[in-house]
C-alpha atoms as a PDB file:
ATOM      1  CA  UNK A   1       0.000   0.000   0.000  1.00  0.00           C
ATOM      2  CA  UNK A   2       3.012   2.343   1.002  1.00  0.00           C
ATOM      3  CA  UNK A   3       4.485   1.562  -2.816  1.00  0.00           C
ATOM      4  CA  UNK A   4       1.386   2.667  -4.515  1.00  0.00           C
ATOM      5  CA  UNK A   5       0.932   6.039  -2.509  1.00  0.00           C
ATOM      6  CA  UNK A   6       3.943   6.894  -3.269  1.00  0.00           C
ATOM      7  CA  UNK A   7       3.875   6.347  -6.642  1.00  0.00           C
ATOM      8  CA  UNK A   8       0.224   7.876  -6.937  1.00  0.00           C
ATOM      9  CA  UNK A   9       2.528  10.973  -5.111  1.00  0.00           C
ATOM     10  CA  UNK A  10       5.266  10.685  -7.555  1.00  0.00           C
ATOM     11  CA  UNK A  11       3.176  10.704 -11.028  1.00  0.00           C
ATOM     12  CA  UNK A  12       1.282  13.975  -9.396  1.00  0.00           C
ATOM     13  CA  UNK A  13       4.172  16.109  -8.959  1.00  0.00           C
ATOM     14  CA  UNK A  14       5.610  14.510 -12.203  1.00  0.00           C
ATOM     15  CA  UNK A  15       2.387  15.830 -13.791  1.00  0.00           C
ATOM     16  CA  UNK A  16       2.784  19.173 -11.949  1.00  0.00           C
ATOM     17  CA  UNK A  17       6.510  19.509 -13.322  1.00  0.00           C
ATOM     18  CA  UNK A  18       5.423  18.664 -16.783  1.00  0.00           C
ATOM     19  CA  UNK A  19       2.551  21.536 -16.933  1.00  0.00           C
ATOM     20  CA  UNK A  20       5.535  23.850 -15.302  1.00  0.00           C
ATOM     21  CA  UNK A  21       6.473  26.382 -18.331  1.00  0.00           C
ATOM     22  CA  UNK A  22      10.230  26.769 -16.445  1.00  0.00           C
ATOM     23  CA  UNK A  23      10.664  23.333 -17.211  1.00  0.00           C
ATOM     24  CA  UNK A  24      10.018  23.662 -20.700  1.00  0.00           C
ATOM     25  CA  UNK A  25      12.011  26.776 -21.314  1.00  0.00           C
ATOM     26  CA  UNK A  26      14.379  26.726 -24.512  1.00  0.00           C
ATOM     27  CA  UNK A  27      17.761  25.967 -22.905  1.00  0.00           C
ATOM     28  CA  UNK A  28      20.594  28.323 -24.567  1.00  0.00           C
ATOM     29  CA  UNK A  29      23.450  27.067 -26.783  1.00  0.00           C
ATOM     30  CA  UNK A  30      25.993  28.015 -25.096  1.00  0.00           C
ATOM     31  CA  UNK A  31      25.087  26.032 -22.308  1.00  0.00           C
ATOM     32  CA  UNK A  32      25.854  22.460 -23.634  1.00  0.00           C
ATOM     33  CA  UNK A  33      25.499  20.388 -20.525  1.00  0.00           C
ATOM     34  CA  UNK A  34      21.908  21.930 -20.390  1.00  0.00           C
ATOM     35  CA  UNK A  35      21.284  21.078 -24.228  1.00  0.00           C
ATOM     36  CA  UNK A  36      22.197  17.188 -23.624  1.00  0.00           C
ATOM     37  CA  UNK A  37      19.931  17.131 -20.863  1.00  0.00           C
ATOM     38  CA  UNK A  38      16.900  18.897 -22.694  1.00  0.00           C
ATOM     39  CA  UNK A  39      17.055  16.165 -25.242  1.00  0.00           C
ATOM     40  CA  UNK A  40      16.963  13.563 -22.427  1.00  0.00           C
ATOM     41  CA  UNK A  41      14.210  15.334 -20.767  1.00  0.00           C
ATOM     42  CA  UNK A  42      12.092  15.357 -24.578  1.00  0.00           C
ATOM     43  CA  UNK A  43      12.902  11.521 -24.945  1.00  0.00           C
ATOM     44  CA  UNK A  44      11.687  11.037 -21.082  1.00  0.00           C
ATOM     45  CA  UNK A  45       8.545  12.482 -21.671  1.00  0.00           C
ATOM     46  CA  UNK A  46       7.608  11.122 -24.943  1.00  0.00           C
ATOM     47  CA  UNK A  47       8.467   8.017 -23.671  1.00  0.00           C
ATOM     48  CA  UNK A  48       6.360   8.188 -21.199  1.00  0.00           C
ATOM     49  CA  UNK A  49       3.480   9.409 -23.000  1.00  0.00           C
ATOM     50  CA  UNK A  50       3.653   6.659 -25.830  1.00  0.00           C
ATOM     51  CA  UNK A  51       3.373   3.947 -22.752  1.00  0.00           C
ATOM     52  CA  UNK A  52       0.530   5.760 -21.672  1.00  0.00           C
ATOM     53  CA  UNK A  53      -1.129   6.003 -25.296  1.00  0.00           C
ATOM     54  CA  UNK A  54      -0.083   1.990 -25.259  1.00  0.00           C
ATOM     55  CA  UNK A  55      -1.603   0.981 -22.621  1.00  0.00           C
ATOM     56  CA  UNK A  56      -4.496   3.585 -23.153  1.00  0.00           C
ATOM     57  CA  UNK A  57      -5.824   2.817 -26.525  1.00  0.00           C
ATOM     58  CA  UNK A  58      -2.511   0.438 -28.108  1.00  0.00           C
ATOM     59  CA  UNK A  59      -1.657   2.576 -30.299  1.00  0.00           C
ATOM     60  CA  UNK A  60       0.585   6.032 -30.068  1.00  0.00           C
ATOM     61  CA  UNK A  61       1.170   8.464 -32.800  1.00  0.00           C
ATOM     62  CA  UNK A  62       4.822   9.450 -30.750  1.00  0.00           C
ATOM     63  CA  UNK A  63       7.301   7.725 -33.244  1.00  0.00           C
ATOM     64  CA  UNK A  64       9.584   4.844 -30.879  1.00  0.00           C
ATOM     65  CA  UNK A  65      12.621   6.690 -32.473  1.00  0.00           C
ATOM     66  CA  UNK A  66      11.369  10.085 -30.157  1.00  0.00           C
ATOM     67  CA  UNK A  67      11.977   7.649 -26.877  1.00  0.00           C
ATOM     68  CA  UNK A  68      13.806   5.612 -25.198  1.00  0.00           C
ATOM     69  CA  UNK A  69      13.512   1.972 -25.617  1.00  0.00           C
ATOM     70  CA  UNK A  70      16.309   0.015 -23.574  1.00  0.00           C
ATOM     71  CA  UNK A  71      18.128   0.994 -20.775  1.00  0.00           C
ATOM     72  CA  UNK A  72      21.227   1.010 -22.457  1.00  0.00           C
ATOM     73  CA  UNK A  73      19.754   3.711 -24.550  1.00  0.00           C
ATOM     74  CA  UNK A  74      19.827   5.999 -21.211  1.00  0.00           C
ATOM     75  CA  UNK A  75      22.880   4.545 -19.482  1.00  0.00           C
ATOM     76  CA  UNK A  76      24.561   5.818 -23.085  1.00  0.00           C
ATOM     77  CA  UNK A  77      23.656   9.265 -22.459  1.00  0.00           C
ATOM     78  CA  UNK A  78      24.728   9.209 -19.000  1.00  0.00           C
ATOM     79  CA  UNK A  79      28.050   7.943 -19.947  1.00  0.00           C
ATOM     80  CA  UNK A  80      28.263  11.326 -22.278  1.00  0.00           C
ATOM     81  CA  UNK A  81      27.415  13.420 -19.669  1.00  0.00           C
ATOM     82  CA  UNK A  82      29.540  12.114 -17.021  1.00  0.00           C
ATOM     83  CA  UNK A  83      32.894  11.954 -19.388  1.00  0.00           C
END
């Protein structure tokens, strides 16, 4: 019960970070650490909105190739960053 309230409490604020225009500002060039992480935080989200279209209706018109697939798809990216 403890595991589902506190995912019930994660998803809400996730939702509440999402609908956050900060969060969504355009992140400058000449910031490059910032630019990496803006394309993670795209391919986050529309991966997690084609699960939800998926397990919604089974079918999602986010292309796989705008999310993440496999973990190693992520771990790659952190590798990048952290180098």
């Amino acid at each position: 019960m403890q595991t589902v309230i506190f995912s019930m409490t994660f998803l809400a604020a996730a939702d509440m970070l999402f609908l956050d225009a900060e969060f969504w500002k355009q992140v400058p060039p000449s910031e490059p650490y910032r630019v990496i992480l803006s394309d993670v935080r795209d391919k986050l989200y529309n991966t997690r909105e084609r699960a939800r279209h998926l397990l919604a209706s089974g079918f999602s018109e986010i292309q796989e190739e705008a999310t993440f697939t496999d973990v190693e798809q992520v771990c790659k990216v952190k590798t990048v960053v952290f180098i």
